[in-house]
N, C-alpha and C. Protein backbone atom coordinates (compact mmCIF):
# COMPACT_ATOMS: atom_id res chain seq x y z
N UNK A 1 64.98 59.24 95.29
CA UNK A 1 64.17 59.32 94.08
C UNK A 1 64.99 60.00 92.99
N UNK A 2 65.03 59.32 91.74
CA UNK A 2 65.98 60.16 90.88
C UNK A 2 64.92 60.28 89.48
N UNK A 3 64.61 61.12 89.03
CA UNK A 3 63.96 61.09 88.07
C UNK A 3 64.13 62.64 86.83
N UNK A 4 63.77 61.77 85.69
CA UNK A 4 63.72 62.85 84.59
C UNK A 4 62.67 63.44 83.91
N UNK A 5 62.59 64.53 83.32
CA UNK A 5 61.27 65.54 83.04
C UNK A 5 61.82 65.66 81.59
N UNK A 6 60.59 65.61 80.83
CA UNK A 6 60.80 66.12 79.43
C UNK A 6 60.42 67.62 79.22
N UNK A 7 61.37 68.54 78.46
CA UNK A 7 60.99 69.75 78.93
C UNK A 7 61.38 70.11 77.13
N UNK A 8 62.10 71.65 77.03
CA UNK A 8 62.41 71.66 75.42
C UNK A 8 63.59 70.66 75.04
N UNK A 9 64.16 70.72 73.39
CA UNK A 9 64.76 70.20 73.06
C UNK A 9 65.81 69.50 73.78
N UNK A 10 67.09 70.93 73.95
CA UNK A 10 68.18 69.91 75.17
C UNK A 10 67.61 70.71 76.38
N UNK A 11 66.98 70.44 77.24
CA UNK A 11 66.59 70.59 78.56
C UNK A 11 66.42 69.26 79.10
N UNK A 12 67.64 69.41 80.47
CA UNK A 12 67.48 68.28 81.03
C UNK A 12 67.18 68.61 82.54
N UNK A 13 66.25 67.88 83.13
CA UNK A 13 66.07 68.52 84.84
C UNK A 13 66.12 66.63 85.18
N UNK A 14 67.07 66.36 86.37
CA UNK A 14 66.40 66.03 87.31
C UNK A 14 66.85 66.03 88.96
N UNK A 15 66.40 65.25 89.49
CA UNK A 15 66.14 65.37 91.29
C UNK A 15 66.87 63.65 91.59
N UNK A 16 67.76 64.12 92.81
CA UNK A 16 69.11 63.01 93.24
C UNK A 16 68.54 63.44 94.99
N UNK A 17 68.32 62.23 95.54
CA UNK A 17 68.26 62.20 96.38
C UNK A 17 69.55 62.12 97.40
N UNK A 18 69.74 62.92 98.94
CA UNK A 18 70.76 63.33 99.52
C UNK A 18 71.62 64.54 99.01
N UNK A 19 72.67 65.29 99.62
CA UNK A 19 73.29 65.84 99.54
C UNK A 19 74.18 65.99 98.07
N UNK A 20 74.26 66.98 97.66
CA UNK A 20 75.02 67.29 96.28
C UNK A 20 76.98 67.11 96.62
N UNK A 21 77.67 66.48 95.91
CA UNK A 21 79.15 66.38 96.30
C UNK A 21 79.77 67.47 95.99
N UNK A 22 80.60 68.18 96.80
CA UNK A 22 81.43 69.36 96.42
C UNK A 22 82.75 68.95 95.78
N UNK A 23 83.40 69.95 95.20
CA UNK A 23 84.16 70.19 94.03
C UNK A 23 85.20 69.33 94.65
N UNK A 24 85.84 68.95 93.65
CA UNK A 24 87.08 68.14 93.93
C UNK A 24 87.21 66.65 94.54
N UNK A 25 86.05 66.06 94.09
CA UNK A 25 85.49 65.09 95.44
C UNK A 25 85.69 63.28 94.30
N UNK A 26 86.56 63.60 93.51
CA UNK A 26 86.45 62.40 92.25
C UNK A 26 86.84 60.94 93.27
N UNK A 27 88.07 61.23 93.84
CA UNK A 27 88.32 60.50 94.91
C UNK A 27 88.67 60.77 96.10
N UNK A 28 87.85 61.70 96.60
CA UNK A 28 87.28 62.11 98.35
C UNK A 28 86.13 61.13 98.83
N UNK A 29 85.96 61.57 99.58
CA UNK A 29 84.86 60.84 100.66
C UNK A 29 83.50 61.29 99.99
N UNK A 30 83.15 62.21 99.04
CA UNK A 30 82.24 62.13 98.18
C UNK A 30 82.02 61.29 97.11
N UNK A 31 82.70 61.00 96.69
CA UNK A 31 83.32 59.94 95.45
C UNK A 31 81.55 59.38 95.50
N UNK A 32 80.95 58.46 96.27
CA UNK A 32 79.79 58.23 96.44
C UNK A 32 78.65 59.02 95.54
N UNK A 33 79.18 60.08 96.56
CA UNK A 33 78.00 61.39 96.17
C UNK A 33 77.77 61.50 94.56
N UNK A 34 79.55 61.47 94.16
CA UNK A 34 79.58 62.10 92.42
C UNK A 34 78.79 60.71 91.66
N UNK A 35 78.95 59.29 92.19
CA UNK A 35 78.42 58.34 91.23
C UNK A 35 77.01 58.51 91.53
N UNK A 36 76.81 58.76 92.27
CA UNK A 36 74.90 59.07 92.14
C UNK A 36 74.62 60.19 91.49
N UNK A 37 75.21 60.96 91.70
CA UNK A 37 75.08 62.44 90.68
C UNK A 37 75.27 62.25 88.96
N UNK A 38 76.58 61.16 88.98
CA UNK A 38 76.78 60.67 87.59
C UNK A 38 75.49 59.77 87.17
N UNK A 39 74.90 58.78 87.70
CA UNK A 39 73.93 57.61 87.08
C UNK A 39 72.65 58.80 86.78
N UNK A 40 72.32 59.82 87.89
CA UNK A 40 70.71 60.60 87.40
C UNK A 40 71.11 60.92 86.21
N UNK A 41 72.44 61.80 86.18
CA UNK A 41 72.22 62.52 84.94
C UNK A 41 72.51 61.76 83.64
N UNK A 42 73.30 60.67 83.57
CA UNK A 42 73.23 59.68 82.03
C UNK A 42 71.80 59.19 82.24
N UNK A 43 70.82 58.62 83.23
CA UNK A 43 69.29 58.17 83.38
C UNK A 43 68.69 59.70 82.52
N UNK A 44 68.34 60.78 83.55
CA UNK A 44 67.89 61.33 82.51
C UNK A 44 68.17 61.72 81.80
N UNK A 45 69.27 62.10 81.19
CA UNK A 45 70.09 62.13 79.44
C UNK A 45 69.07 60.86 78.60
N UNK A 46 69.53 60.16 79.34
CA UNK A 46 69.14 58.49 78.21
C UNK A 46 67.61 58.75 78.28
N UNK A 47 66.76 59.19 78.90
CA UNK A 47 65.54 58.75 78.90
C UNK A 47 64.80 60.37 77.96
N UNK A 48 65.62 61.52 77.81
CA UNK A 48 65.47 62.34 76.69
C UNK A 48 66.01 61.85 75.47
N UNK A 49 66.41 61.10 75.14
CA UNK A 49 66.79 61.00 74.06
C UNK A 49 68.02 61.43 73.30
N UNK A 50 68.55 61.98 74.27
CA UNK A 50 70.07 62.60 74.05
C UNK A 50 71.11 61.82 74.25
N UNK A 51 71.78 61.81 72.70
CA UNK A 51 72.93 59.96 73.12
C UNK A 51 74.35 60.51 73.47
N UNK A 52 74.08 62.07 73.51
CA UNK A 52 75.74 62.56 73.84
C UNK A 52 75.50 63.76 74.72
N UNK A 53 76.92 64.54 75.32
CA UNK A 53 76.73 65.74 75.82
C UNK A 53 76.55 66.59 74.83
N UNK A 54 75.53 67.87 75.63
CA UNK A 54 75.86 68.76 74.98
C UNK A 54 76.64 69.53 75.17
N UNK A 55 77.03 70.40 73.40
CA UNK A 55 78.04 70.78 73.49
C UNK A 55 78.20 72.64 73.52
N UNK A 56 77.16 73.31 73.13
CA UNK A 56 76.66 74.56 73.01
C UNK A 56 76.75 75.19 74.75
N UNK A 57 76.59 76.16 74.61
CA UNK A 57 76.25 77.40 75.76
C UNK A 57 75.34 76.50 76.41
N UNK A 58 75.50 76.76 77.87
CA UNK A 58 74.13 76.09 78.42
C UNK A 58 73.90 76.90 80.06
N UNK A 59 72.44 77.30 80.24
CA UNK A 59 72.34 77.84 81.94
C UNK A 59 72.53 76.44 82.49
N UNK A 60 72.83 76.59 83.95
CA UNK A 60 72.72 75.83 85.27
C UNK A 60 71.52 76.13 86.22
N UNK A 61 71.04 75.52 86.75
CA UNK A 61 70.03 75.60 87.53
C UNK A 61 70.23 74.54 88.77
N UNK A 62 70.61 74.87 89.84
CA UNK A 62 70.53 74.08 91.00
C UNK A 62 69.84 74.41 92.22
N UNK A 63 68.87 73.84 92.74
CA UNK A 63 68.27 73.68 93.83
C UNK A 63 68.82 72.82 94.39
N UNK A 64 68.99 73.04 95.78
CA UNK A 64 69.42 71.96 97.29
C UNK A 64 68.33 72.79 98.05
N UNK A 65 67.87 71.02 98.55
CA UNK A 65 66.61 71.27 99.67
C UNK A 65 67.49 70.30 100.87
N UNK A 66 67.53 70.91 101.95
CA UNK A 66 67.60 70.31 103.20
C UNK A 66 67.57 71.09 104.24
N UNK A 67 67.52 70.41 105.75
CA UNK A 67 66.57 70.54 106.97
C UNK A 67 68.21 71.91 107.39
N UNK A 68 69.42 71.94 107.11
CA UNK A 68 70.24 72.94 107.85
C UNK A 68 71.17 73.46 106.72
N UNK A 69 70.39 74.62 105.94
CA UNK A 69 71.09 75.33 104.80
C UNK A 69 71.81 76.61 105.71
N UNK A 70 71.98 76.24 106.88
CA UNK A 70 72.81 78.05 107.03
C UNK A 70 73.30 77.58 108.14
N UNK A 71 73.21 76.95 109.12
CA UNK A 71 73.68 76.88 110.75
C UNK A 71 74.81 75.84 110.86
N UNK A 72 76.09 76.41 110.55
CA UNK A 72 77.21 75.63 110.58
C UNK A 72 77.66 75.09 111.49
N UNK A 73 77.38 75.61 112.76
CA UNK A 73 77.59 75.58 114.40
C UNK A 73 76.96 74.79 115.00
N UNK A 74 75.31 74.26 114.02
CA UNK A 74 74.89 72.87 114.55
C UNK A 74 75.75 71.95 115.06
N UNK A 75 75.33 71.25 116.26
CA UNK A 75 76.15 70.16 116.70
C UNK A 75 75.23 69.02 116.53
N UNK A 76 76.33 68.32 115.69
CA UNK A 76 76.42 66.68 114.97
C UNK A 76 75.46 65.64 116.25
N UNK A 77 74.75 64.85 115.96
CA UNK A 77 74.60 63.55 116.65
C UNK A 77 75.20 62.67 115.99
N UNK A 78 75.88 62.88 115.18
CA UNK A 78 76.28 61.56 114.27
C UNK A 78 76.67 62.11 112.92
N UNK A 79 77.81 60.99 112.47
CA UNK A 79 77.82 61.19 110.61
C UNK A 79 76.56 61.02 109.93
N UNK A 80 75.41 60.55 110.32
CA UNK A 80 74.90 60.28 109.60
C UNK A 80 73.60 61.40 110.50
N UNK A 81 73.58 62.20 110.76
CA UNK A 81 72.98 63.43 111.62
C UNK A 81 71.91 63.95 109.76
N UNK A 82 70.91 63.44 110.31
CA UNK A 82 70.11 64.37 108.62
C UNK A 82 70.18 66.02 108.68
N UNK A 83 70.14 66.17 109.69
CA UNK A 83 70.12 68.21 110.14
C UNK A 83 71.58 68.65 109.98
N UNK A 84 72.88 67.87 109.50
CA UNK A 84 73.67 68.44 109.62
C UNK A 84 73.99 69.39 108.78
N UNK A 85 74.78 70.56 108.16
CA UNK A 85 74.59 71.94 107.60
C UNK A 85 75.09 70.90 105.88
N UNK A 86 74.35 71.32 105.71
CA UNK A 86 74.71 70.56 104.22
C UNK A 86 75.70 71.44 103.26
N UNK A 87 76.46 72.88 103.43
CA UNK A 87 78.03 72.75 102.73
C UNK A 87 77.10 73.99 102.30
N UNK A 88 78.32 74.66 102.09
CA UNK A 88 77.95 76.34 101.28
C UNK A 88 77.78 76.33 100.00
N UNK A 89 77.09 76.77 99.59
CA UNK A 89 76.02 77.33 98.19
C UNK A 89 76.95 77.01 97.20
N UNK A 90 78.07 77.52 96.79
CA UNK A 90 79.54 77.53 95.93
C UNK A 90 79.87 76.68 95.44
N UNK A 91 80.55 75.61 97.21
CA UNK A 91 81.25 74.69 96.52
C UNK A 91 80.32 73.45 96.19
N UNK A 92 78.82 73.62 95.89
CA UNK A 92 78.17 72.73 95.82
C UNK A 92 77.82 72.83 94.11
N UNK A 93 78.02 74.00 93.81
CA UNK A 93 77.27 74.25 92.74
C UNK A 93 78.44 74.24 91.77
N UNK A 94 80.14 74.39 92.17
CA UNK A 94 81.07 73.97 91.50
C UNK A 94 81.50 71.92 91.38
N UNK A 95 80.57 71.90 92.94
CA UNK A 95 80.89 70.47 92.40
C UNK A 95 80.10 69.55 91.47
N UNK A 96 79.07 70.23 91.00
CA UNK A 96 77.61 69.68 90.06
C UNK A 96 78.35 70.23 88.64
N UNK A 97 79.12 71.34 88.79
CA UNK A 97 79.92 71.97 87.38
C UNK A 97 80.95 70.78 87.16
N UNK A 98 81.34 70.15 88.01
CA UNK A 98 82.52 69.75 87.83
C UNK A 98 82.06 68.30 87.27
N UNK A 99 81.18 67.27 88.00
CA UNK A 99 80.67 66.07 87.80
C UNK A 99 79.68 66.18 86.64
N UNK A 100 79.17 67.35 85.66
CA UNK A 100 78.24 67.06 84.87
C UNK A 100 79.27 66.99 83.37
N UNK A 101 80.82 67.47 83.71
CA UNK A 101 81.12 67.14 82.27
C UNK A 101 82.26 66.12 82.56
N UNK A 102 83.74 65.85 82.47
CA UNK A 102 84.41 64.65 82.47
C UNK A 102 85.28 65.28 83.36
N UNK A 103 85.96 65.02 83.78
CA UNK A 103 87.35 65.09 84.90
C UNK A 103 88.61 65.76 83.87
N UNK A 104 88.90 66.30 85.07
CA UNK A 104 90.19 67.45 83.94
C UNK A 104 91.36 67.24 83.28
N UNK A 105 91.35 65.86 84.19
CA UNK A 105 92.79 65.22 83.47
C UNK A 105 92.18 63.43 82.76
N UNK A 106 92.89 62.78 82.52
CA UNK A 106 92.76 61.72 82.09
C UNK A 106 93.52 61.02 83.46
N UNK A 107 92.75 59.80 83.81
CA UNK A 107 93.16 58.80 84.96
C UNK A 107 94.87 58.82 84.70
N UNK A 108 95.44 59.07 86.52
CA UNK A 108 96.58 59.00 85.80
C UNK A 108 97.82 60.41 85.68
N UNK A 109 97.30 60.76 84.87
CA UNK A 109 97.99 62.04 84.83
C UNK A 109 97.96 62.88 85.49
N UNK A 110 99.36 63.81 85.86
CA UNK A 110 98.60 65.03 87.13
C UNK A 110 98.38 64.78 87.95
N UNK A 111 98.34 63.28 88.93
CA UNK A 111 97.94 62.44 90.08
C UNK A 111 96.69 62.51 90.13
N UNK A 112 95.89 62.95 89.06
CA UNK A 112 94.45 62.75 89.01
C UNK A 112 94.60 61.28 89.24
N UNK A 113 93.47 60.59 90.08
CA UNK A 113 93.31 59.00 90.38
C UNK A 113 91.58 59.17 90.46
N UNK A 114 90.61 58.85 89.87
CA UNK A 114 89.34 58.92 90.55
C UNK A 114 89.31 57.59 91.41
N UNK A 115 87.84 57.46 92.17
CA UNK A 115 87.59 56.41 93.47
C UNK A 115 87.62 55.20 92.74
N UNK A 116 88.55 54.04 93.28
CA UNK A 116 88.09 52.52 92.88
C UNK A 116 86.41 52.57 92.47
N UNK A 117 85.86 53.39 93.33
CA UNK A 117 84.23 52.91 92.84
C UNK A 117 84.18 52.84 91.49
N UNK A 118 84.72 54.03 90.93
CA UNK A 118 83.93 54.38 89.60
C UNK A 118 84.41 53.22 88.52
N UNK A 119 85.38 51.71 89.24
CA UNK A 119 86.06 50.99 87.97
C UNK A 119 84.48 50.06 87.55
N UNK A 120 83.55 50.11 88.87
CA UNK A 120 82.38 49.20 88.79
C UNK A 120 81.10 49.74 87.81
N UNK A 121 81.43 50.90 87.40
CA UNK A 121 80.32 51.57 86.54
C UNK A 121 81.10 52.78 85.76
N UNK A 122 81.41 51.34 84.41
CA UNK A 122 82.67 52.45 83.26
C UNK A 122 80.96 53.00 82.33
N UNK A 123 80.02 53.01 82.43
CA UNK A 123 79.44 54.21 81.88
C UNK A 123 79.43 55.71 82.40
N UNK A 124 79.21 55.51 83.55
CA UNK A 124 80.14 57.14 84.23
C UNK A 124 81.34 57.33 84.84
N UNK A 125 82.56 56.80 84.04
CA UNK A 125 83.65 56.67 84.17
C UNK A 125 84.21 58.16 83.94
N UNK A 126 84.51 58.85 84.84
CA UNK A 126 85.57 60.49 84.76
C UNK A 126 85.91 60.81 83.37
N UNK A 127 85.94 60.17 82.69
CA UNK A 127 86.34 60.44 80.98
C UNK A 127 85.41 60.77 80.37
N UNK A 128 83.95 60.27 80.56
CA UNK A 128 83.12 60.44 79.90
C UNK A 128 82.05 62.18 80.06
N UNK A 129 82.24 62.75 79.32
CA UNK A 129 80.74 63.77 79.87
C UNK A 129 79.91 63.53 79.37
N UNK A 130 78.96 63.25 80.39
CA UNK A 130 77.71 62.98 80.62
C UNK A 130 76.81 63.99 79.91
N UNK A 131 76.66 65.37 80.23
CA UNK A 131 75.42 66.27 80.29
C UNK A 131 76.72 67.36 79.88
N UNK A 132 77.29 67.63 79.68
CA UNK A 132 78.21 68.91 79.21
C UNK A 132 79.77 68.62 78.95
N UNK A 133 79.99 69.06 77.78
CA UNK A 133 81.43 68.56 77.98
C UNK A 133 82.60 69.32 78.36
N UNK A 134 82.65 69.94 78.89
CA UNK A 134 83.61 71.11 79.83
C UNK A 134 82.28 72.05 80.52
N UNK A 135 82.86 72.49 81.71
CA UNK A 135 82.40 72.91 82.14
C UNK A 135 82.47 75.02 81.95
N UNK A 136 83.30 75.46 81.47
CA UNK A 136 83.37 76.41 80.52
C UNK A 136 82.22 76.75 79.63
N UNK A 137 81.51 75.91 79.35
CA UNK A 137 79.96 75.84 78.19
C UNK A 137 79.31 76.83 79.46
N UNK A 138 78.98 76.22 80.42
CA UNK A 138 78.04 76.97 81.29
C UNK A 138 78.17 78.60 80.84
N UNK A 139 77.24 79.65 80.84
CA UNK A 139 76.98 81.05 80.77
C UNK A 139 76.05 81.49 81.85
N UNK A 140 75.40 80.68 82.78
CA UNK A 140 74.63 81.54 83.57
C UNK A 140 74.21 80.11 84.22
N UNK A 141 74.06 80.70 85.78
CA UNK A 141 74.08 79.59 86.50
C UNK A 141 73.10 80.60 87.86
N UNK A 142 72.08 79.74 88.13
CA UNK A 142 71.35 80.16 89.05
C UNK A 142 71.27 79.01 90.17
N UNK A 143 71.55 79.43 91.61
CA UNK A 143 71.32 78.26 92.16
C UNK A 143 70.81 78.77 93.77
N UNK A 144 70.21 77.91 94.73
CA UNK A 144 69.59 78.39 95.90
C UNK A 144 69.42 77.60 96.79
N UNK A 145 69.36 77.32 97.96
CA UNK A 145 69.06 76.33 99.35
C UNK A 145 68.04 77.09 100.15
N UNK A 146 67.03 75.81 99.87
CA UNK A 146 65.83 75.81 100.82
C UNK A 146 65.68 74.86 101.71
N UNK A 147 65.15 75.56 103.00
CA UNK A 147 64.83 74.96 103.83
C UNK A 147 63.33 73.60 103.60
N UNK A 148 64.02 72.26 104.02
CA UNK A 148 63.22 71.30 103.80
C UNK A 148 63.40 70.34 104.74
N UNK A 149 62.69 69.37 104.95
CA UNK A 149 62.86 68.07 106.37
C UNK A 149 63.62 67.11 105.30
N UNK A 150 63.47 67.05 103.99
CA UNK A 150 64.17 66.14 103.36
C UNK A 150 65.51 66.50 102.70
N UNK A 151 66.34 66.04 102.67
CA UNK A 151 67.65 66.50 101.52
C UNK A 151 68.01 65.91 100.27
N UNK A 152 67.90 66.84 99.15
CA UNK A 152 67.86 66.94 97.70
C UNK A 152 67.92 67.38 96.87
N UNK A 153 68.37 67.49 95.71
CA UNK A 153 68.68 68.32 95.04
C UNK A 153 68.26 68.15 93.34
N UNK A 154 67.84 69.29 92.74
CA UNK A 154 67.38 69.18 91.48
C UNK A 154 68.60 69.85 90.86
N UNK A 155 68.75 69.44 89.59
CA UNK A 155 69.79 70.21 88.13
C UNK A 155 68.75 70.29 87.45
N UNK A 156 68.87 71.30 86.48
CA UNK A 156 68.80 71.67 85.12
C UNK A 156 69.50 72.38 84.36
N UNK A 157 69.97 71.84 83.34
CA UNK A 157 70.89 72.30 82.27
C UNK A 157 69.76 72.55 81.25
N UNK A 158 69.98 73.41 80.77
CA UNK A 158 69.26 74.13 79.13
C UNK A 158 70.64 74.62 78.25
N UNK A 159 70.53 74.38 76.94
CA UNK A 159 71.09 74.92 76.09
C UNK A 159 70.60 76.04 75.88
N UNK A 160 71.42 76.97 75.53
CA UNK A 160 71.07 78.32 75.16
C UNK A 160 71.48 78.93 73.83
N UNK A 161 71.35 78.20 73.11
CA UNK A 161 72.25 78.05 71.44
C UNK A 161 71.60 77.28 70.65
């Protein structure tokens, strides 16, 4: 379920179903993760009314809900195991910092390469920021994992300027 909330001016919230991608993941085995993370947030961008990032101070707000926020030692039935420990608090909340504004280098340079995926959807193409345009804007970032049978995760970005 991916959906957007109208809240104040630039306030944007919404909710991405599955696991949030951790940092560094442009062309990792998350790569997946970041284009679903990329389409909610241009969906709800586009559906506030906001035709660009913003560019001002802004808080972070991240919630992750799933069934194994702490027990790393769980043992797997599978890759696709829903109880498996869904990744420490950090690098989850650096990788939502990282995918809400553009990629650090330009394709290319630096051996930055993002995933073949992203050549199939050049509206959230690594160049573009979406919802912030460096991630430096951020000033305050609150984020938390709750225990839930489902796995998911909400953003909200607010300007603070």
């Amino acid at each position: 379920m991916i959906f957007g909330k109208i809240f104040g001016k630039n306030k944007i919230v919404f909710e991405v179903d599955g696991k949030p991608p951790q940092k560094s993941q442009w062309s990792g085995i998350d790569a997946p993760l970041v284009i679903k993370l990329r389409k909610a947030a241009l969906e709800s961008r586009t559906k506030r009314g906001i035709g660009k990032c913003i560019t001002t101070p802004v808080i972070l707000k991240l919630t992750v809900y799933a069934p194994n926020i702490d027990d790393r030692d769980y043992r797997q039935i599978g890759d696709n195991d829903e109880k498996r420990y869904i990744g420490d608090l950090d690098s989850l909340v650096a990788g939502i910092c990282d995918y809400l504004s553009r990629a650090p280098e330009e394709p290319g340079r630096n051996n930055f390469v993002p995933s073949p995926l992203f050549d199939s959807e050049p509206e959230i193409a690594s160049t573009i920021p979406l919802i912030i345009n460096d991630d430096s804007q951020i000033k305050i970032i609150k984020a938390e994992k709750i225990i839930s049978e489902k796995t998911y995760y909400i953003v909200e970005i607010e300007s603070i300027s």
